[in-house]
Each structure stands twice: as structure tokens, then as C-alpha cells.
N, C-alpha and C. Protein backbone atom coordinates (compact mmCIF):
# COMPACT_ATOMS: atom_id res chain seq x y z
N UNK A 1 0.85 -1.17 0.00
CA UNK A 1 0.00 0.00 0.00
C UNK A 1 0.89 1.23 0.00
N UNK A 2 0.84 2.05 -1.35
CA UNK A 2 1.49 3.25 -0.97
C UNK A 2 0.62 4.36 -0.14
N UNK A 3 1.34 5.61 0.27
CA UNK A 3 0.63 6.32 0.48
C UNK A 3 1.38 8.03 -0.08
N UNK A 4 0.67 8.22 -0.44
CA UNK A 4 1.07 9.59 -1.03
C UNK A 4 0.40 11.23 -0.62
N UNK A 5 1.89 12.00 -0.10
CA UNK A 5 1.87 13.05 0.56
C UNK A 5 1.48 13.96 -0.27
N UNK A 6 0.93 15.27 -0.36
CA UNK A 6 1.14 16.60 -1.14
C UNK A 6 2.21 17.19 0.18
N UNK A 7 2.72 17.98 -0.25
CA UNK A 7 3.12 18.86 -0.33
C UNK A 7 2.79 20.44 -0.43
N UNK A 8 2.26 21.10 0.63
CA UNK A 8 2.48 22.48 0.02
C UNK A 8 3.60 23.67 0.00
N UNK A 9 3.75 23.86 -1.15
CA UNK A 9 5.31 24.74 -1.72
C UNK A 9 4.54 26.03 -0.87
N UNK A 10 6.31 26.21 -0.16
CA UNK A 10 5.70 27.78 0.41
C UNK A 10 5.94 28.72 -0.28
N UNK A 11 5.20 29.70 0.29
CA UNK A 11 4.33 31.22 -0.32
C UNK A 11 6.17 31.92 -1.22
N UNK A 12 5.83 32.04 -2.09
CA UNK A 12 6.94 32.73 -2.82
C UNK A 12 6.98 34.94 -2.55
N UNK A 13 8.14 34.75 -2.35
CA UNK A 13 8.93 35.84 -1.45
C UNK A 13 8.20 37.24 -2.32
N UNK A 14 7.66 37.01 -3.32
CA UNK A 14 6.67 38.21 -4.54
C UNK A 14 5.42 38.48 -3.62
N UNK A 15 4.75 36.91 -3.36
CA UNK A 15 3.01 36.86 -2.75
C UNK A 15 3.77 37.59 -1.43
N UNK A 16 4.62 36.90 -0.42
CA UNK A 16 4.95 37.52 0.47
C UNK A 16 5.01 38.96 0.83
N UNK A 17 5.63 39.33 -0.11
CA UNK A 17 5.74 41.44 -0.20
C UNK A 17 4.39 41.49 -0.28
N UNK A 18 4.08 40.89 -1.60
CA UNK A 18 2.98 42.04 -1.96
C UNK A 18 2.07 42.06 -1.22
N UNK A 19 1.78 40.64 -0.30
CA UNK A 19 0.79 40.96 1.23
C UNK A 19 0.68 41.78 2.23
N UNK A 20 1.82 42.00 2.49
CA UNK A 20 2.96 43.14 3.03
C UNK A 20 2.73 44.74 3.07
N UNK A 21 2.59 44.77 1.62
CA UNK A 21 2.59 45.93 0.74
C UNK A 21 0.93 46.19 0.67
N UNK A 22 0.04 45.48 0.64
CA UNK A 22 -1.16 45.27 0.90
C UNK A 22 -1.80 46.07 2.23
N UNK A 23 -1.08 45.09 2.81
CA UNK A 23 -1.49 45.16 4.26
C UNK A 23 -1.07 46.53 4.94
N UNK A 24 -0.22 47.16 4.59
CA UNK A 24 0.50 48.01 4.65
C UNK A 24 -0.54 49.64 4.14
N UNK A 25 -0.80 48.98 2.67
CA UNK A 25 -1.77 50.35 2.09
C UNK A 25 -3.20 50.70 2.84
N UNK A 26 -3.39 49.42 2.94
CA UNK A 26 -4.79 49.50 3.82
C UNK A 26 -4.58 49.86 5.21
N UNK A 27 -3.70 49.56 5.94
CA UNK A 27 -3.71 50.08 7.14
C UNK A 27 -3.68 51.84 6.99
N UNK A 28 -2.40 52.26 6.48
CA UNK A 28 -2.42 53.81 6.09
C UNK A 28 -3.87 54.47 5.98
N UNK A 29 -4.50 54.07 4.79
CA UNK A 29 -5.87 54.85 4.46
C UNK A 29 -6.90 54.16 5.03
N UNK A 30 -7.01 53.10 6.41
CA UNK A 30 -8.23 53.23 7.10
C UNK A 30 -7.55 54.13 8.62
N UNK A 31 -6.56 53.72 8.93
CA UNK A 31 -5.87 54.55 10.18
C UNK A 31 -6.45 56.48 9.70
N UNK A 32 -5.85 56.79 8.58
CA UNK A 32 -6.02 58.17 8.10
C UNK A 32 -7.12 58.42 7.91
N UNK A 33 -8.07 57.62 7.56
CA UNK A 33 -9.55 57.92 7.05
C UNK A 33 -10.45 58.11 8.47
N UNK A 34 -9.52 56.90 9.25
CA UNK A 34 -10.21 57.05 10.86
C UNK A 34 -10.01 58.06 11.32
N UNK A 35 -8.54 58.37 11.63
CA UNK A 35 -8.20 59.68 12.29
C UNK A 35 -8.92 61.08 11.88
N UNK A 36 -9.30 60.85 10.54
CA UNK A 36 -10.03 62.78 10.09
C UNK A 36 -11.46 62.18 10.63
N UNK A 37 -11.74 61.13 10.53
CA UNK A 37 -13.44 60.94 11.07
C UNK A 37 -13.35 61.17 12.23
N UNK A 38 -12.44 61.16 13.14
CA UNK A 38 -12.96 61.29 14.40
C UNK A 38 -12.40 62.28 15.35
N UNK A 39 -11.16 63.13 14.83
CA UNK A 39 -10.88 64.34 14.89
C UNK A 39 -11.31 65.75 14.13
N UNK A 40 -11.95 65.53 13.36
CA UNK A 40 -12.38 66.77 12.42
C UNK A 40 -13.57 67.32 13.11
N UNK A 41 -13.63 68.16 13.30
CA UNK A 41 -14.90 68.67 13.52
C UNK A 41 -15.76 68.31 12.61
N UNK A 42 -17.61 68.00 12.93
CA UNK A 42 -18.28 68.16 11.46
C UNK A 42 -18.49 68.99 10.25
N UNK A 43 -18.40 70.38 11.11
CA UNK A 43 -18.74 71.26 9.51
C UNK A 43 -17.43 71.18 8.66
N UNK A 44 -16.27 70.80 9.15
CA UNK A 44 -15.52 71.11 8.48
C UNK A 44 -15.21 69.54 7.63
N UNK A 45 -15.89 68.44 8.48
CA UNK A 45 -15.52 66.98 7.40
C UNK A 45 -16.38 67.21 6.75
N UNK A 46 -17.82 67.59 6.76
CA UNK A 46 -18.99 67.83 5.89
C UNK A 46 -18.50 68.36 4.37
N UNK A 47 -17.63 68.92 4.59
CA UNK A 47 -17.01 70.34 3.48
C UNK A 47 -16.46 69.05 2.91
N UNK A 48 -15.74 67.94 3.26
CA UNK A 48 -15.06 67.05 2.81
C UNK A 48 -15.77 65.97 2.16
N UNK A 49 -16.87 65.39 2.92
CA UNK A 49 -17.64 64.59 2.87
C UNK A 49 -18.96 65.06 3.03
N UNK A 50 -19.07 65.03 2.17
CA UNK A 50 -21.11 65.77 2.38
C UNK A 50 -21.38 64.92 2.90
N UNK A 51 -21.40 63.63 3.21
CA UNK A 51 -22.33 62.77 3.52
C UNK A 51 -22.37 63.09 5.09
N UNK A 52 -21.29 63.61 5.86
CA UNK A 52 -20.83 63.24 7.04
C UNK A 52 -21.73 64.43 8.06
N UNK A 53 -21.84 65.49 7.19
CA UNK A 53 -23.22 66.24 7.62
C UNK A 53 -24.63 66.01 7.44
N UNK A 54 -24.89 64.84 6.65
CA UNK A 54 -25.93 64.63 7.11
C UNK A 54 -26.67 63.75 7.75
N UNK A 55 -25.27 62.86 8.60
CA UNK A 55 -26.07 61.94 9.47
C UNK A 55 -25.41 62.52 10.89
N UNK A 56 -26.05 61.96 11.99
CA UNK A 56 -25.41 61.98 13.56
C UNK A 56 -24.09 62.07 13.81
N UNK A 57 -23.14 62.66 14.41
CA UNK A 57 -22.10 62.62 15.16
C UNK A 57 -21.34 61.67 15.66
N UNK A 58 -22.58 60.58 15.89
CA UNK A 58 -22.75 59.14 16.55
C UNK A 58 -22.00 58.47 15.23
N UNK A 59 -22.64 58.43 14.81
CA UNK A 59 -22.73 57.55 13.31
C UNK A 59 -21.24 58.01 12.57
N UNK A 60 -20.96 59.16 12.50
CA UNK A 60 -19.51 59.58 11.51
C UNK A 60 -18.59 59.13 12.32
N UNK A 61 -18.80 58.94 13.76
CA UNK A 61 -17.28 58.74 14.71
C UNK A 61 -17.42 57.56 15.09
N UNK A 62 -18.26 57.22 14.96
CA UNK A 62 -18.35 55.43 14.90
C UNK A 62 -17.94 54.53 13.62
N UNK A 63 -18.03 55.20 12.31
CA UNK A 63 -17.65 54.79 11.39
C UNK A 63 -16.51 54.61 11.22
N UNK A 64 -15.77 55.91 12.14
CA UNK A 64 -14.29 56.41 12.36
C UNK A 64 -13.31 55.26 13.08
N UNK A 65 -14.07 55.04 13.95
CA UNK A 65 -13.83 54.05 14.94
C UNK A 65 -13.87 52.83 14.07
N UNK A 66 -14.69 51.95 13.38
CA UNK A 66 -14.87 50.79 12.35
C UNK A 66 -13.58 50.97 11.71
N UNK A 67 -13.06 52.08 11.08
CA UNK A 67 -12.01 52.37 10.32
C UNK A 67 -10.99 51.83 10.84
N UNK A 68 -10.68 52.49 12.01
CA UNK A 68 -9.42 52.19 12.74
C UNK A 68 -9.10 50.76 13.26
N UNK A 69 -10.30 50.08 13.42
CA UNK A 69 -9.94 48.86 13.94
C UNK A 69 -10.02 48.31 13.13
N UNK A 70 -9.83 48.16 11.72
CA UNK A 70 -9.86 47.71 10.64
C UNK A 70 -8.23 47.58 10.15
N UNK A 71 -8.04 49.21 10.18
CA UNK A 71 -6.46 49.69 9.72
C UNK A 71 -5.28 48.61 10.51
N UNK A 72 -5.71 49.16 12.20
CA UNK A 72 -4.98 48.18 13.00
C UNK A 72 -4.76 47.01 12.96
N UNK A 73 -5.95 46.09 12.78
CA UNK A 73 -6.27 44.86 12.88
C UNK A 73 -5.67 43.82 11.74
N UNK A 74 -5.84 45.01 10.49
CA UNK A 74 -5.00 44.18 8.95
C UNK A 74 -3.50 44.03 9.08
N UNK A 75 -3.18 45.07 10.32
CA UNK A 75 -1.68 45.15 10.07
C UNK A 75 -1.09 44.39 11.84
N UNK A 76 -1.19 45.05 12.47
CA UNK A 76 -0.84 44.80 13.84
C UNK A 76 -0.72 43.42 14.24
N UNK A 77 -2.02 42.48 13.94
CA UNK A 77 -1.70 40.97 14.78
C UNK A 77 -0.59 40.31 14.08
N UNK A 78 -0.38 40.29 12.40
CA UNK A 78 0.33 40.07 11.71
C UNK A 78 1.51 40.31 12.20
N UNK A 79 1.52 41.36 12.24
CA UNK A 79 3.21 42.30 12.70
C UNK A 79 3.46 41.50 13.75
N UNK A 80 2.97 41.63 14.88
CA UNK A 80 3.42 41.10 15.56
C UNK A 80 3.52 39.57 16.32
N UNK A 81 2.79 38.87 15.45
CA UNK A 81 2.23 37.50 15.68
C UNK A 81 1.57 37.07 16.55
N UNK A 82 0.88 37.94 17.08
CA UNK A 82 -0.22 37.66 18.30
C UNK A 82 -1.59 37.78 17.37
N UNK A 83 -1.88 36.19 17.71
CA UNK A 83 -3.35 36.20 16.92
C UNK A 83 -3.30 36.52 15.39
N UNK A 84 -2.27 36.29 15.01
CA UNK A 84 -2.21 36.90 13.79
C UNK A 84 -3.30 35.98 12.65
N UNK A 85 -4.14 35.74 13.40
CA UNK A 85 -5.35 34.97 12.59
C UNK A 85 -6.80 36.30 12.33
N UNK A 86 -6.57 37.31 13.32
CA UNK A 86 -7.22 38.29 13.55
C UNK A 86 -6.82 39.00 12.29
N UNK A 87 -5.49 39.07 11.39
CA UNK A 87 -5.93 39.68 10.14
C UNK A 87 -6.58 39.38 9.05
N UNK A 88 -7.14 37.86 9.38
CA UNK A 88 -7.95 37.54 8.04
C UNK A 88 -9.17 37.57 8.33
N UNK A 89 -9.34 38.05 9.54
CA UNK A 89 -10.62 38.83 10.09
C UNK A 89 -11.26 39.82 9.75
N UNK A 90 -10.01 40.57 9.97
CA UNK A 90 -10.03 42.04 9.57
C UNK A 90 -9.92 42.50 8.15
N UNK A 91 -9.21 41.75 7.61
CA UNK A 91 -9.39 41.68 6.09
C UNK A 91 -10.74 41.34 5.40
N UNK A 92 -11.76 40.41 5.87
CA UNK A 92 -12.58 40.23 5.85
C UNK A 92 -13.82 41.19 6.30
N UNK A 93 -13.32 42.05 7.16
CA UNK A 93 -14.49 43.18 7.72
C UNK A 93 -14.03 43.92 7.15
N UNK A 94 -12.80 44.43 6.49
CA UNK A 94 -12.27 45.75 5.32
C UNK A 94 -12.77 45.50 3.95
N UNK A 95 -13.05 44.01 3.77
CA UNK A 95 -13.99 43.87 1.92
C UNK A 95 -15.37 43.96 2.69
N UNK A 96 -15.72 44.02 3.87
CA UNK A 96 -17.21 43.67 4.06
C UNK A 96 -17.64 45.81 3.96
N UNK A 97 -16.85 46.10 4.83
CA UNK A 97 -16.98 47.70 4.86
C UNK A 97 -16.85 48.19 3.73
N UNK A 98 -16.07 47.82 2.48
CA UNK A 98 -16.07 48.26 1.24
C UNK A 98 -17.36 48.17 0.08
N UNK A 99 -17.41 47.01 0.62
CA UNK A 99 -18.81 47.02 -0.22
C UNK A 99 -20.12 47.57 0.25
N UNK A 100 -20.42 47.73 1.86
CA UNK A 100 -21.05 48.67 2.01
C UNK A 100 -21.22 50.10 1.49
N UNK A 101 -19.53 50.47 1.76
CA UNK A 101 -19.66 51.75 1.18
C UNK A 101 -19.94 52.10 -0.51
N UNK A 102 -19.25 51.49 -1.45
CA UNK A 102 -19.60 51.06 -2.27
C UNK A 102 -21.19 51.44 -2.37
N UNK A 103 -21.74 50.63 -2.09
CA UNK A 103 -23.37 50.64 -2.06
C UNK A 103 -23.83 51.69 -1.35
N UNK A 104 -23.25 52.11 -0.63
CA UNK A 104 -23.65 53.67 0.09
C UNK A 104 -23.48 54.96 -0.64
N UNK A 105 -22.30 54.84 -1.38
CA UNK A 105 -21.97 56.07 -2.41
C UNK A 105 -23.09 55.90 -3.18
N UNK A 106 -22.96 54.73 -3.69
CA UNK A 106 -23.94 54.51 -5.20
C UNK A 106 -24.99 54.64 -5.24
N UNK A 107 -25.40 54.72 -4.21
CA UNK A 107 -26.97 55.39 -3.69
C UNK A 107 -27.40 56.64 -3.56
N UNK A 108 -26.28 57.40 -3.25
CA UNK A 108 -26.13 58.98 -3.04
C UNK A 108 -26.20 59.49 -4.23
N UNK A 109 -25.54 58.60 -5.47
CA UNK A 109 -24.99 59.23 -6.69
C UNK A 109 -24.02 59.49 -6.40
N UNK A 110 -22.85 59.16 -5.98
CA UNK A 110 -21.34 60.08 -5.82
C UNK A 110 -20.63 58.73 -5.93
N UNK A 111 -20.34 58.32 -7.06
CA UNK A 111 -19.77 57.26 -8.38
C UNK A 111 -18.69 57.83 -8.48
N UNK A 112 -18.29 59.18 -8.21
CA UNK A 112 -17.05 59.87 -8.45
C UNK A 112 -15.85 59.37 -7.01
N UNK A 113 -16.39 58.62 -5.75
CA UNK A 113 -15.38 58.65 -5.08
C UNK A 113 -15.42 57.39 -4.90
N UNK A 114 -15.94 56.68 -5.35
CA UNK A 114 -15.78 54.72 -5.25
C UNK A 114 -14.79 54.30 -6.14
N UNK A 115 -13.93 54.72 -6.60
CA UNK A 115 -12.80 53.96 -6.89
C UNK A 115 -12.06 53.89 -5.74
N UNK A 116 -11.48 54.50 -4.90
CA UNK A 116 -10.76 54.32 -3.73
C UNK A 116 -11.80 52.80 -3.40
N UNK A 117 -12.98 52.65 -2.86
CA UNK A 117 -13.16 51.57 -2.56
C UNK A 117 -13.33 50.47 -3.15
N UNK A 118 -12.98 50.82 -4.57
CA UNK A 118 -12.84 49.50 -5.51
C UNK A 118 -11.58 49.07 -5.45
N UNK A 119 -10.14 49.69 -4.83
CA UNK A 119 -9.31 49.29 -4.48
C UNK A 119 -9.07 48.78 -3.18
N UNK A 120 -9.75 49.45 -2.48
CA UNK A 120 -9.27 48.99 -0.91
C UNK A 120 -10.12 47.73 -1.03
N UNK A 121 -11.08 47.30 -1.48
CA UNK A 121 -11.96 46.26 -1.51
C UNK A 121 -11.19 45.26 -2.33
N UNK A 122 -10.05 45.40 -3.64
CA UNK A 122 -9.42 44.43 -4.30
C UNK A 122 -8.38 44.56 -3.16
N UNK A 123 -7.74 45.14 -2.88
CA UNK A 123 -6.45 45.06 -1.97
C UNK A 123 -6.76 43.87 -0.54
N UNK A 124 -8.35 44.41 0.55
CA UNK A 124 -8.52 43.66 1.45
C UNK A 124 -8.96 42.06 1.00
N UNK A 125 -9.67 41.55 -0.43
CA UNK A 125 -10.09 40.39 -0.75
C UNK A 125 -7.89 39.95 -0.70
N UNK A 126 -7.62 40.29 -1.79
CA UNK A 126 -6.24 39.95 -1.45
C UNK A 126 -5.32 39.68 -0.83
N UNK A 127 -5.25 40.52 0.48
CA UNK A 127 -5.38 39.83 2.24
C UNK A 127 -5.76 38.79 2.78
N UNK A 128 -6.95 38.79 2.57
CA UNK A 128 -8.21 37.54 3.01
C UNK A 128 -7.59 36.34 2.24
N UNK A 129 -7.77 36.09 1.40
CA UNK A 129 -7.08 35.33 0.25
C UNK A 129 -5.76 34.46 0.67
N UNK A 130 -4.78 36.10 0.26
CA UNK A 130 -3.24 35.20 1.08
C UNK A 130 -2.97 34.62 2.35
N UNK A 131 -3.24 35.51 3.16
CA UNK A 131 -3.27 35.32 4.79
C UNK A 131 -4.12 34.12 5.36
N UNK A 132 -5.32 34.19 4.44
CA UNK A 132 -5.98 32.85 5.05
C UNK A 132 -5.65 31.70 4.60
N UNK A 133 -5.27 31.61 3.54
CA UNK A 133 -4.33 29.98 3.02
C UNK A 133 -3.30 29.94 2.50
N UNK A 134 -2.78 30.79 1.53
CA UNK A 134 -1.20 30.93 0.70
C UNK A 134 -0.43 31.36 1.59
N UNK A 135 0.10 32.13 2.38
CA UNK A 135 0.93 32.56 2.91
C UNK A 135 0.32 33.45 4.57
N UNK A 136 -0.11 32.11 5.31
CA UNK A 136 -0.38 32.63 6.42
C UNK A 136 0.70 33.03 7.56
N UNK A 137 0.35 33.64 8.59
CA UNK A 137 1.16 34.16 9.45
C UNK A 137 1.42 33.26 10.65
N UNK A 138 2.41 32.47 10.80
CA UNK A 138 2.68 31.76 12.25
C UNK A 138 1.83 32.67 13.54
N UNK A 139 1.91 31.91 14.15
CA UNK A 139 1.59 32.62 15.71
C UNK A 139 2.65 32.35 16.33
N UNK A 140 3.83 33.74 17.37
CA UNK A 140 4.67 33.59 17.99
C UNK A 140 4.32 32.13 19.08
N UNK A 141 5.31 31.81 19.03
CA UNK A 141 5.55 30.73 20.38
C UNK A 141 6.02 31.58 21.74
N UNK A 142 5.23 31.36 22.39
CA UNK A 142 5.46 32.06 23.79
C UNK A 142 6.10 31.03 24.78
């Protein structure tokens, strides 16, 4: 009786970066996107974001907040190998938030600023993707 192994060839040092590099872009522009949501005053994000004047205070700094633990979450457990299963989490709630928004612009009519989330939405599936089976992240040994 034989028995026959696969093998899986590890993640090549290209997928590696570019997860990296990924993980990396998305953290930047949800950290930054968080930080003006929840430091800006409204009239003045409104000026930025019409949308942001016309819902609650509640609602724009909570979104702010979604952001950030998004930004963090894609990059941080990774980085540091704690839980680093929490970025294919988070990668997963950064394509889930994209396509909301997505569908939120497109409702407004403002088709003019959803390309940013047609990228951050290809960038976080791409995350999700690598991190969860091609080139996942050990968890430190403590």
C-alpha cells in the first residue's frame, strides 16, 4: 500500500511582499480615514464629505472608529504574531466595509469617489485570500 503526501510549496517571497505591501496600504488609508473621522470637527468633514453632515455625530465617529480597527487589525496581529489569525478577520471586515460603502456612495450618486473603494476592496479580498491559506502568518511561540 502506498501512500502519497502533497506537499504544500511555500508562499513565494513576490506573494509575500505584496501581502505586506497590501497590508501596509490598507492600514495607512483606514488609520487616516479614521483619524479625520474622528478628529475633524463636522462642519468642516462635511465640506469634505457631504455625507458626514448629514447623518449623527454618533454615526460619523463610529464609522471612524470601524475604520481604525480595521487599519490596525490588517496590520498589527500580523506584525506582531499575536493572533495573527485576527488579520484575516479584519481583512474580511475591510472587503465587508467596502462594499457597504460602495453601495452607500452609489446610492447617493457620488460614483465619483468609489474607486478608492474599488481598491481597498481588491487590496482587502487579497489579504483575506493570502493570509488565510497561501501565505499565512505563524503565531509567535510564547
Amino acid at each position: 500500500m502506498s501512500t502519497t503526501t502533497f506537499e504544500t510549496a511555500a508562499p513565494g517571497r513576490a506573494l509575500r511582499i505584496g501581502l505586506w505591501a497590501a497590508q501596509l496600504l490598507i492600514a495607512i488609508a483606514f488609520i487616516g480615514a479614521g483619524l479625520v473621522k474622528l478628529t475633524t470637527p463636522i462642519p468642516q468633514l462635511a465640506a469634505m464629505m457631504p455625507w458626514a453632515g448629514q447623518y449623527s455625530e454618533t454615526f460619523v465617529r463610529s464609522i471612524a472608529l470601524v475604520d481604525l480597527a480595521g487599519g490596525f487589525g490588517i496590520l498589527l496581529p500580523a506584525l506582531t504574531r499575536i493572533l495573527p489569525r485576527l488579520t484575516v478577520l479584519a481583512a474580511l471586515g475591510c472587503s465587508v466595509l467596502q462594499v457597504i460603502a460602495l453601495v452607500f456612495h452609489l446610492s447617493r450618486g457620488e460614483a465619483e469617489v468609489t474607486p478608492l473603494n474599488i481598491v481597498l476592496l481588491a487590496l482587502s479580498l487579497f489579504v483575506l485570500w493570502g493570509r488565510n491559506g497561501k501565505a499565512p502568518i505563524a503565531p509567535r511561540r510564547f
